[in-house]
N, C-alpha and C. Protein backbone atom coordinates (compact mmCIF):
# COMPACT_ATOMS: atom_id res chain seq x y z
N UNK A 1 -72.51 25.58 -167.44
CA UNK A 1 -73.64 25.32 -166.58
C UNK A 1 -73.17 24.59 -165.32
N UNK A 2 -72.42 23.38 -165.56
CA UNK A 2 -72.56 22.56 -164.31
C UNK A 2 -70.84 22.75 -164.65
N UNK A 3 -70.17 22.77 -163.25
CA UNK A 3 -68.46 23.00 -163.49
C UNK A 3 -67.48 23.09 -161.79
N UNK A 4 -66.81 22.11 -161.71
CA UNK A 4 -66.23 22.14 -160.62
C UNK A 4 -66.30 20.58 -159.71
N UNK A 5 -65.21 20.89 -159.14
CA UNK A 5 -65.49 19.38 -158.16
C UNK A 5 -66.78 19.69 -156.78
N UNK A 6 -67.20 18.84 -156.68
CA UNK A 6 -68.02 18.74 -155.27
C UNK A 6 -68.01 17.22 -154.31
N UNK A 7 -67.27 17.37 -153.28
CA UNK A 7 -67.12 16.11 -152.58
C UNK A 7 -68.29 15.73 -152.24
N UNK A 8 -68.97 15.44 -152.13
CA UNK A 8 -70.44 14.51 -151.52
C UNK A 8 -70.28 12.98 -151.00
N UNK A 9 -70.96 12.88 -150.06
CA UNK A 9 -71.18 11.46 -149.52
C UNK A 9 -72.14 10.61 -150.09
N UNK A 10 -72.23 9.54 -149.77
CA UNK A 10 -73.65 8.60 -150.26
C UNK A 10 -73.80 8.48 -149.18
N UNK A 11 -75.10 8.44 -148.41
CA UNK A 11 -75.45 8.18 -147.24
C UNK A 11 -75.78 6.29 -147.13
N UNK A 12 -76.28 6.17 -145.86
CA UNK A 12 -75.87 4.24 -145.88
C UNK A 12 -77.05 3.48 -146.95
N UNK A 13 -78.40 4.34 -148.00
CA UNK A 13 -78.97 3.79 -148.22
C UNK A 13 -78.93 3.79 -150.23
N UNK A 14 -77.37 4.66 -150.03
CA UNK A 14 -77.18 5.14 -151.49
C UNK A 14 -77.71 6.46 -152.04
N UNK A 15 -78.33 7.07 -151.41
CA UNK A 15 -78.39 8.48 -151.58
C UNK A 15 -77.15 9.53 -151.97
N UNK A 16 -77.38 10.39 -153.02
CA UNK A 16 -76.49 11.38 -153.11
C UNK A 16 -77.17 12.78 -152.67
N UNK A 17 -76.69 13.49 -152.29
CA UNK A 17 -77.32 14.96 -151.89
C UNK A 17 -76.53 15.79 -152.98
N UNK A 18 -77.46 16.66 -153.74
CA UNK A 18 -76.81 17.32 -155.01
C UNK A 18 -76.73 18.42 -154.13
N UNK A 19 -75.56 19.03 -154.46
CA UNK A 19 -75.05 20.38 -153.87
C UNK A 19 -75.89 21.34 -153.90
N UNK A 20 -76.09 22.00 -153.03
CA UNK A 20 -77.57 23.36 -153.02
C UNK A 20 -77.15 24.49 -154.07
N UNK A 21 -75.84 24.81 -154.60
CA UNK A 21 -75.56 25.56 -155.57
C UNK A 21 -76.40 24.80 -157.19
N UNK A 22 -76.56 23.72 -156.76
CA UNK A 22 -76.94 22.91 -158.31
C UNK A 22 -78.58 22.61 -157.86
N UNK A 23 -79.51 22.43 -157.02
CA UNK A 23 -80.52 22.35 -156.92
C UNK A 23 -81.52 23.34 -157.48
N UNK A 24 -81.55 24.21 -157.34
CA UNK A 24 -82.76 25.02 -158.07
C UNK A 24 -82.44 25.32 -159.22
N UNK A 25 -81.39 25.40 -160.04
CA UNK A 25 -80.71 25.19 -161.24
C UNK A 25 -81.68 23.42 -162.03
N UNK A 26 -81.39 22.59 -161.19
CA UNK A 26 -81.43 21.45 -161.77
C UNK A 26 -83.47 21.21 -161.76
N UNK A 27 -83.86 22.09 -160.49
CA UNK A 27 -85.48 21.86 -160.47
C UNK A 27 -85.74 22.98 -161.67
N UNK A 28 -85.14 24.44 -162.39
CA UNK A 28 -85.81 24.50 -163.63
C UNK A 28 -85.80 24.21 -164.39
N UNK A 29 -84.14 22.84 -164.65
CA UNK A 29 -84.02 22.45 -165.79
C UNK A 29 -85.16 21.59 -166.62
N UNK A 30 -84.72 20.85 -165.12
CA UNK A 30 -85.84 19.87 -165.58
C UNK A 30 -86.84 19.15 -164.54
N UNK A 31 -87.37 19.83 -163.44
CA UNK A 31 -88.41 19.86 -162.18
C UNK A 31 -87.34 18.26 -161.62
N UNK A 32 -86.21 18.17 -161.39
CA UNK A 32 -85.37 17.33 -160.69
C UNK A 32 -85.57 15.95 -161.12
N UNK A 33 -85.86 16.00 -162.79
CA UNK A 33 -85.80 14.63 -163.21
C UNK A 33 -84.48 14.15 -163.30
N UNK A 34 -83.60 13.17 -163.35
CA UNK A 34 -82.27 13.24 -163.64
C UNK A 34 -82.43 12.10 -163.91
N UNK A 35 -80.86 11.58 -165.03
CA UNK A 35 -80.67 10.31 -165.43
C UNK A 35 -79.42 9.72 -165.21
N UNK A 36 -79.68 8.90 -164.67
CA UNK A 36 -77.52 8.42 -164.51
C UNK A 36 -77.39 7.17 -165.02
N UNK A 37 -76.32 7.34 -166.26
CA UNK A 37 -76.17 5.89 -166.51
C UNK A 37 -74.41 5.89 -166.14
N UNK A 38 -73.82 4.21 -167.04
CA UNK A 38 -72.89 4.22 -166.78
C UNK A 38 -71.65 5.16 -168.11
N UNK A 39 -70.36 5.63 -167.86
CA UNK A 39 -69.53 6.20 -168.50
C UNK A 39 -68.84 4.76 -169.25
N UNK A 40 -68.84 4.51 -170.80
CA UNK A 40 -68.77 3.35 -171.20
C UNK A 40 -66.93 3.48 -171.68
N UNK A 41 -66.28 4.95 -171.25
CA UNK A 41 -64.68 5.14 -171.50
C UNK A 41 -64.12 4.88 -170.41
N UNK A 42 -64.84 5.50 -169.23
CA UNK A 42 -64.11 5.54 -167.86
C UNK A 42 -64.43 4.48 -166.74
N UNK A 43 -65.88 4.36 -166.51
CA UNK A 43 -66.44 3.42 -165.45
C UNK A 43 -66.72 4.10 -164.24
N UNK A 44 -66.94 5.66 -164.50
CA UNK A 44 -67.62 6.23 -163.35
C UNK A 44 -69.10 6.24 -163.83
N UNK A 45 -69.81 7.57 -163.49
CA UNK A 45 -71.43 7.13 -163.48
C UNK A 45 -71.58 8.64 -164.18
N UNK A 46 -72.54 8.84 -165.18
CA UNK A 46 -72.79 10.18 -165.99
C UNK A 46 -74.33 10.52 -165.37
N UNK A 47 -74.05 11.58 -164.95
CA UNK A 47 -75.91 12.22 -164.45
C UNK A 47 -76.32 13.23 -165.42
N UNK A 48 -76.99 13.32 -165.97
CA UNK A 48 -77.84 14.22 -166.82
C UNK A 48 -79.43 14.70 -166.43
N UNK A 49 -79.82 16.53 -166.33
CA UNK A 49 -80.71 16.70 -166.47
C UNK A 49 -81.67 15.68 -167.17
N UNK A 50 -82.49 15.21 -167.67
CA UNK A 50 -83.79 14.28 -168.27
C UNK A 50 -83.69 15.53 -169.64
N UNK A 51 -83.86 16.70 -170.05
CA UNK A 51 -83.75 17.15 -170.99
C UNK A 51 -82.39 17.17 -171.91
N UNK A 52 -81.60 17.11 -171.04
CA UNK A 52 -79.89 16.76 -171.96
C UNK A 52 -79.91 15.12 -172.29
N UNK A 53 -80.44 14.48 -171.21
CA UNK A 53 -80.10 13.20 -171.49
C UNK A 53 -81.20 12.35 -172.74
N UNK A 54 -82.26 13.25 -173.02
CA UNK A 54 -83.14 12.80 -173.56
C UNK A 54 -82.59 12.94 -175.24
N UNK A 55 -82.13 14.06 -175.48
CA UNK A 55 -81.48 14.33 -176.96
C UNK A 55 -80.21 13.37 -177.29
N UNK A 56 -79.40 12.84 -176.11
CA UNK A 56 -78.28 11.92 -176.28
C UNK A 56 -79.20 10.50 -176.92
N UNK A 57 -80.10 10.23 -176.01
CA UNK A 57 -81.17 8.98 -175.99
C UNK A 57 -81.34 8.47 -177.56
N UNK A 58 -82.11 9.90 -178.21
CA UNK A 58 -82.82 9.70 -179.08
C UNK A 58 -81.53 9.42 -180.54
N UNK A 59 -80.39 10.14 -180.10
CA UNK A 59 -79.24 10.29 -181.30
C UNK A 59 -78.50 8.72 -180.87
N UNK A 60 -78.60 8.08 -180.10
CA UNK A 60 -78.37 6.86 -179.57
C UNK A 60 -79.35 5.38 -180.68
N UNK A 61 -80.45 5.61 -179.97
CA UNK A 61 -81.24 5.22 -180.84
C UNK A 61 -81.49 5.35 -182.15
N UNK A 62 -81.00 6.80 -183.01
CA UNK A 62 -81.71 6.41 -184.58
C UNK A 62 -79.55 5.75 -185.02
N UNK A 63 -78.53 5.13 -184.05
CA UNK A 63 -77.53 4.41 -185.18
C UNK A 63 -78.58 3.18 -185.35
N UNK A 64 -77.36 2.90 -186.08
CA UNK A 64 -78.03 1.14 -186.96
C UNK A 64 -77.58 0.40 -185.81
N UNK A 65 -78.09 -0.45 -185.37
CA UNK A 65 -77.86 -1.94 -184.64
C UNK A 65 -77.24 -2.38 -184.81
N UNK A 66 -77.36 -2.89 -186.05
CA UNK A 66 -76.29 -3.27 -187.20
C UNK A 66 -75.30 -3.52 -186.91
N UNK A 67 -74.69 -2.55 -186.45
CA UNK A 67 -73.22 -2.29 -185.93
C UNK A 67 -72.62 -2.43 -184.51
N UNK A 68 -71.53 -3.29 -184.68
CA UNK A 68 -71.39 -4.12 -183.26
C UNK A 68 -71.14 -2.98 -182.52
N UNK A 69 -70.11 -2.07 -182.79
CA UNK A 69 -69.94 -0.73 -181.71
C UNK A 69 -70.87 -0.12 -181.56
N UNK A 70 -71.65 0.79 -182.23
CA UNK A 70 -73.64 1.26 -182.13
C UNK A 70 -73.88 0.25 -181.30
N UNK A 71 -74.06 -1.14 -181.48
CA UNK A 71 -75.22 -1.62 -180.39
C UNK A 71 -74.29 -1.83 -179.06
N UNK A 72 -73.20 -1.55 -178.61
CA UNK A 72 -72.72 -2.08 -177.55
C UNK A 72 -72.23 -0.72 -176.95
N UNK A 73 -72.29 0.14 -177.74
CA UNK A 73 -72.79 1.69 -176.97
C UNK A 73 -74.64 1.65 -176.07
N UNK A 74 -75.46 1.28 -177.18
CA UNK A 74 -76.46 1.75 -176.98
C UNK A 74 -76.85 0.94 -175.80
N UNK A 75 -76.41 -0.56 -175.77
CA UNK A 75 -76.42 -1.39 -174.59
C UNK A 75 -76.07 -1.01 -172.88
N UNK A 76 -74.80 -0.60 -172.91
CA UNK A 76 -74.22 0.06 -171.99
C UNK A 76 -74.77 1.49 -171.67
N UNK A 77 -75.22 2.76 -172.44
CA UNK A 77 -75.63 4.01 -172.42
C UNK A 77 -77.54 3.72 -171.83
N UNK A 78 -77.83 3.66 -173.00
CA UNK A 78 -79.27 3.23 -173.04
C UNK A 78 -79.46 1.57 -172.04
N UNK A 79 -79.25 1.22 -171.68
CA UNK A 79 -79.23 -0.48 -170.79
C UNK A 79 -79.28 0.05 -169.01
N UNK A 80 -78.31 0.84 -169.25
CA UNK A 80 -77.72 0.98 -167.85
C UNK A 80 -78.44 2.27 -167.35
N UNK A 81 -79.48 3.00 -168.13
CA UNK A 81 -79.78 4.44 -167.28
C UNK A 81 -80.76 4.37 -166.56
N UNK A 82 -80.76 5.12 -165.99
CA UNK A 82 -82.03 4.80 -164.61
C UNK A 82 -82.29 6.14 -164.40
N UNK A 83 -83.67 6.57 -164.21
CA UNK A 83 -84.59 7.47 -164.11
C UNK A 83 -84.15 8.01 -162.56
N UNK A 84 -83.57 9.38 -162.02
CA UNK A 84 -83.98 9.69 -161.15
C UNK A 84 -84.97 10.82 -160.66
N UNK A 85 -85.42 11.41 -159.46
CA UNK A 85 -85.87 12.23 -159.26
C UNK A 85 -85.14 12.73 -157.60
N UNK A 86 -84.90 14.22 -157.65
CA UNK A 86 -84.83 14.47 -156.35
C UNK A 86 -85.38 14.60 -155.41
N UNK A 87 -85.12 14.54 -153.99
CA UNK A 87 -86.49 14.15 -152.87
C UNK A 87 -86.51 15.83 -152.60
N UNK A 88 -86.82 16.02 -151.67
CA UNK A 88 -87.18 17.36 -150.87
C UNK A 88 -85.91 17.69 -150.41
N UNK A 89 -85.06 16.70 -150.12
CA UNK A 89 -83.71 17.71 -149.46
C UNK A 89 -82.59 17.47 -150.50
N UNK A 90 -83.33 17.41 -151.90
CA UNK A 90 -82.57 17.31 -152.66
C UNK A 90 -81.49 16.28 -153.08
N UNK A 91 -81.93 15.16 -152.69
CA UNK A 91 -81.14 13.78 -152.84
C UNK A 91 -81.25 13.10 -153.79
N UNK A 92 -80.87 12.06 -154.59
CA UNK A 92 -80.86 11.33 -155.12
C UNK A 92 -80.56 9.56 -155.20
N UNK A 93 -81.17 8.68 -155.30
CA UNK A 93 -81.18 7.09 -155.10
C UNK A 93 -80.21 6.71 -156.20
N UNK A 94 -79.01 6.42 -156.17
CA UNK A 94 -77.84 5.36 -157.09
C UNK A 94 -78.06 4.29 -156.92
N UNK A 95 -79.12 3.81 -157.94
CA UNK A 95 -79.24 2.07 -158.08
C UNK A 95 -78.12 1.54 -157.83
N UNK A 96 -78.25 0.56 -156.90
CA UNK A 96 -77.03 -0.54 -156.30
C UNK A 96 -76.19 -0.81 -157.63
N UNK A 97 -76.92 -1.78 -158.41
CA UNK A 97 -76.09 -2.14 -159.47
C UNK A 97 -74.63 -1.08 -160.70
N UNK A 98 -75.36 0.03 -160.34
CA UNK A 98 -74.71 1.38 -160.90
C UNK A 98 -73.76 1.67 -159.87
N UNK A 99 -73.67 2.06 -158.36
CA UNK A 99 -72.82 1.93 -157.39
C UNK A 99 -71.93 1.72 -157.49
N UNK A 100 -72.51 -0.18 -157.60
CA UNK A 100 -71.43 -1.21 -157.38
C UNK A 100 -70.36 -0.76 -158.69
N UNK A 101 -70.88 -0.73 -159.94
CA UNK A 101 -70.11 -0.81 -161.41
C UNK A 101 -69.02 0.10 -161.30
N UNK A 102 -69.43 1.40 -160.66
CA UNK A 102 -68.68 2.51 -160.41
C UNK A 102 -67.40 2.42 -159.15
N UNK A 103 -68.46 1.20 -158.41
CA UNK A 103 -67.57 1.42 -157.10
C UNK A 103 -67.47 2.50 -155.83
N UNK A 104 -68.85 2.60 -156.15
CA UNK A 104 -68.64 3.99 -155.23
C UNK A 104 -69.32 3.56 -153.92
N UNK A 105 -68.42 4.42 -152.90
CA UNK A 105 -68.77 4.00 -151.77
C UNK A 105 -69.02 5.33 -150.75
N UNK A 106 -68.84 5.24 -149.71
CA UNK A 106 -69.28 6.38 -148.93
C UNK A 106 -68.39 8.27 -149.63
N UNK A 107 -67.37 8.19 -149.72
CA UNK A 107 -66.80 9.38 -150.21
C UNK A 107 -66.89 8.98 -152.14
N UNK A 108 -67.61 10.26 -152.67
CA UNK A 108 -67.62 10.76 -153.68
C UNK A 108 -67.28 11.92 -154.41
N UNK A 109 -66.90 11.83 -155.63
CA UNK A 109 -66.73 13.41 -156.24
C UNK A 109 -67.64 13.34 -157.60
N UNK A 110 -68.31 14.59 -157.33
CA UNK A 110 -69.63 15.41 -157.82
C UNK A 110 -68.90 15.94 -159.08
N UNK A 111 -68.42 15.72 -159.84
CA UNK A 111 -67.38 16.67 -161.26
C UNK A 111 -68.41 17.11 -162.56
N UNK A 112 -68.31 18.72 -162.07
CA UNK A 112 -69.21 19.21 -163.40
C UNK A 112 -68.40 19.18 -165.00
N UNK A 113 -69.44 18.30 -165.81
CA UNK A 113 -68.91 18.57 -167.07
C UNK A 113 -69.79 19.43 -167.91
N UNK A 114 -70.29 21.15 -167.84
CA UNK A 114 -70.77 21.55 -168.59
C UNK A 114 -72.59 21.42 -168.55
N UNK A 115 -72.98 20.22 -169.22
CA UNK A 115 -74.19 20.02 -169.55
C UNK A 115 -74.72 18.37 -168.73
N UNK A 116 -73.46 18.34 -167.98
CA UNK A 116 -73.69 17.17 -166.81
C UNK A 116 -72.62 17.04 -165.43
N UNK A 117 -72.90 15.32 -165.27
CA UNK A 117 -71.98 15.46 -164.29
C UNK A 117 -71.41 14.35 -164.08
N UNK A 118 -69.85 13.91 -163.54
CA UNK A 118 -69.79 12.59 -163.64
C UNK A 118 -69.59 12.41 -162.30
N UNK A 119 -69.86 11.21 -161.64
CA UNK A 119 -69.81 11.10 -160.32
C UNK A 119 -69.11 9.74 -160.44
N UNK A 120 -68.02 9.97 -159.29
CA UNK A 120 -66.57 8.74 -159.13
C UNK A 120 -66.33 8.59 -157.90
N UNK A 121 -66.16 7.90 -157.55
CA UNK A 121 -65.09 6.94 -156.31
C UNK A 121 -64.19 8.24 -155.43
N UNK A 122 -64.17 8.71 -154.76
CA UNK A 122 -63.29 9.50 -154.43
C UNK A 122 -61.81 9.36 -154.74
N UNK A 123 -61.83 8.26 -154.31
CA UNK A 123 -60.30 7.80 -154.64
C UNK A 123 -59.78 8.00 -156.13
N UNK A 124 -61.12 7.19 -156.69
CA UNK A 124 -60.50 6.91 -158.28
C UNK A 124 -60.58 8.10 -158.79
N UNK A 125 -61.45 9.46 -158.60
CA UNK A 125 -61.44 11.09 -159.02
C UNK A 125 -59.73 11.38 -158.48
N UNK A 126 -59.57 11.11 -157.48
CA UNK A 126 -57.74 11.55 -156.98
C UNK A 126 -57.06 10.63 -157.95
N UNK A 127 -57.19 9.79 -158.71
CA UNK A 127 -56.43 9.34 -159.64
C UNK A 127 -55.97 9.76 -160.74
N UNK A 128 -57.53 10.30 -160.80
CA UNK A 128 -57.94 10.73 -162.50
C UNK A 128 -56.65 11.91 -162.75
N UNK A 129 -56.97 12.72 -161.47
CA UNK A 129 -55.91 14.07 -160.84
C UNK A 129 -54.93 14.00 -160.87
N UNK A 130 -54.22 12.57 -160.54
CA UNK A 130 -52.70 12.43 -160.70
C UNK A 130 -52.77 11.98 -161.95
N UNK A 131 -53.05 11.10 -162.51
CA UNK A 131 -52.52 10.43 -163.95
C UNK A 131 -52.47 12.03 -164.86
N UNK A 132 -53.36 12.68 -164.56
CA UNK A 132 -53.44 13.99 -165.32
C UNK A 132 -52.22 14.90 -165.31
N UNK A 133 -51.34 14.57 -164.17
CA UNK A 133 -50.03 15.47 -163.96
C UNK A 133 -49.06 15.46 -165.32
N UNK A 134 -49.13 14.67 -165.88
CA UNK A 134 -47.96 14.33 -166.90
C UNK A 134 -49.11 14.10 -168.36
N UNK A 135 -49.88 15.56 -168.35
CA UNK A 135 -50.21 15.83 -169.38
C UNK A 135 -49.39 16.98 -170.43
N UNK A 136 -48.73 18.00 -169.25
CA UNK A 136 -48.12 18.76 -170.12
C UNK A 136 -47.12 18.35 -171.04
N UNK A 137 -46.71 17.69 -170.61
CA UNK A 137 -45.40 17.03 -170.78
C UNK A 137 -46.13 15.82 -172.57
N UNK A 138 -47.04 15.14 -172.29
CA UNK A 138 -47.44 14.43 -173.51
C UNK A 138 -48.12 15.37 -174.27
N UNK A 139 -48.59 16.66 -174.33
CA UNK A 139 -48.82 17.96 -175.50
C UNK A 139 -47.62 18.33 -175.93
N UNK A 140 -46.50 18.65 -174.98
CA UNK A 140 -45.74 18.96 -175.69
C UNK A 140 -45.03 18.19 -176.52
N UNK A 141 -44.92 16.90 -176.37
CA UNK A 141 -44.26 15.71 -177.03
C UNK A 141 -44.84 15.45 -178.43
N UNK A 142 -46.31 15.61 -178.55
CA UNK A 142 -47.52 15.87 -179.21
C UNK A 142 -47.11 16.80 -180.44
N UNK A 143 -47.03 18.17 -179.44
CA UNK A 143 -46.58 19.24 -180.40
C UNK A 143 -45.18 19.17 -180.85
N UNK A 144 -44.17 18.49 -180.78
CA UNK A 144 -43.13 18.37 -181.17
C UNK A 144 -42.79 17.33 -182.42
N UNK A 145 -43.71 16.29 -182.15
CA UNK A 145 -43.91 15.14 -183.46
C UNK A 145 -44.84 15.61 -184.27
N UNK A 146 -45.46 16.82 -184.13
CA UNK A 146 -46.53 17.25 -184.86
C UNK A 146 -47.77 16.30 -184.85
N UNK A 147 -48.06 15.54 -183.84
CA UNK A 147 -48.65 14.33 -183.56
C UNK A 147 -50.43 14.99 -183.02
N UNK A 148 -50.25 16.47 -182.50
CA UNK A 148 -51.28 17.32 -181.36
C UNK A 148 -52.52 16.47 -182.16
N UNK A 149 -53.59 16.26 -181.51
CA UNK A 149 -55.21 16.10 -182.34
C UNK A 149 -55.49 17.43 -182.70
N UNK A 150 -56.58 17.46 -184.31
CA UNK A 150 -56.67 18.39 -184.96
C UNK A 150 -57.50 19.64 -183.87
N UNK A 151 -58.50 18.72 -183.11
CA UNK A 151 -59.27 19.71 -182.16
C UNK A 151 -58.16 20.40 -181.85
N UNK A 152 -57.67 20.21 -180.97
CA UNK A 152 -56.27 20.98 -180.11
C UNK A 152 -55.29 21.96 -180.67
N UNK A 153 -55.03 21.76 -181.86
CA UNK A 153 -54.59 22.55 -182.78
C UNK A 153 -55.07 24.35 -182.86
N UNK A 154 -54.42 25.37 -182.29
CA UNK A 154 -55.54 26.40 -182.54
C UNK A 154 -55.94 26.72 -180.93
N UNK A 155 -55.96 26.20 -180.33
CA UNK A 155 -56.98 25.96 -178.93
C UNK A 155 -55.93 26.72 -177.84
N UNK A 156 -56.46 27.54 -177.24
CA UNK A 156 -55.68 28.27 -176.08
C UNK A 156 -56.32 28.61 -174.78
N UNK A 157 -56.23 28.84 -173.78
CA UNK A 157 -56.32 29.27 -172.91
C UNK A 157 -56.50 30.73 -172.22
């Protein structure tokens, strides 16, 4: 569904403009409700249709509390999301506090994951890009200690 980089700006009041390839896509998903909270592995910002993000919500909510990792997921996931909607030219408002966490400043990258999107720092997306270079190299090391994760196992291209 959603797949590819898209550079986008924030304009000076925190606005994002969702790419016009993803706008009428995103008004049948879900009439341009969207949700962005924070990424609690990475520290960029996760946007979700309101219908994807609503099934994460609810599987969020029924763990136990109980549990220090459950509640300090649900804290950070569920704590940090904020309701958006798109305007007419298709924009979107990044609560300051979410911004700031992320760090994002005038240059951004728009990165489709599938059934969302994560939005990063420009810079720190060119990171993500390099640290990623010297992946082949740790699969194969992987596959040589017989070490690969079971997902991966099987998995081709």
């Amino acid at each position: 569904m959603f797949r590819g980089l898209s550079p986008v700006a924030l304009d000076g009041k925190g606005r994002l403009a969702i790419p016009t390839k993803y706008r009428e896509l995103l008004t049948q998903l879900c009439g341009g409700h969207l949700i962005v909270t924070l990424d609690p592995m990475s520290g960029c910002l996760l946007l979700y249709p309101f219908p994807e993000w609503e099934t994460i919500e609810q599987s969020l909510n029924r763990l136990s509390s109980f549990d220090p990792m459950n509640r300090q997921l649900q804290r950070i996931l569920v704590g940090s999301a904020s309701d958006l909607e798109m305007d007419g030219a298709g924009r979107v408002l990044i609560p300051a506090p979410l911004r700031e966490r992320a760090r994002l400043d005038k240059d951004v990258s728009l990165v489709g994951q599938g059934k969302k999107f994560e939005i990063w720092n420009g810079a720190e997306w060119q990171a993500q890009l390099d640290a990623a270079s010297g992946l082949p190299a740790r699969l194969d090391e992987a596959m040589r200690k017989g070490e690969l994760p079971e997902d991966l196992k099987g998995f081709s291209l």
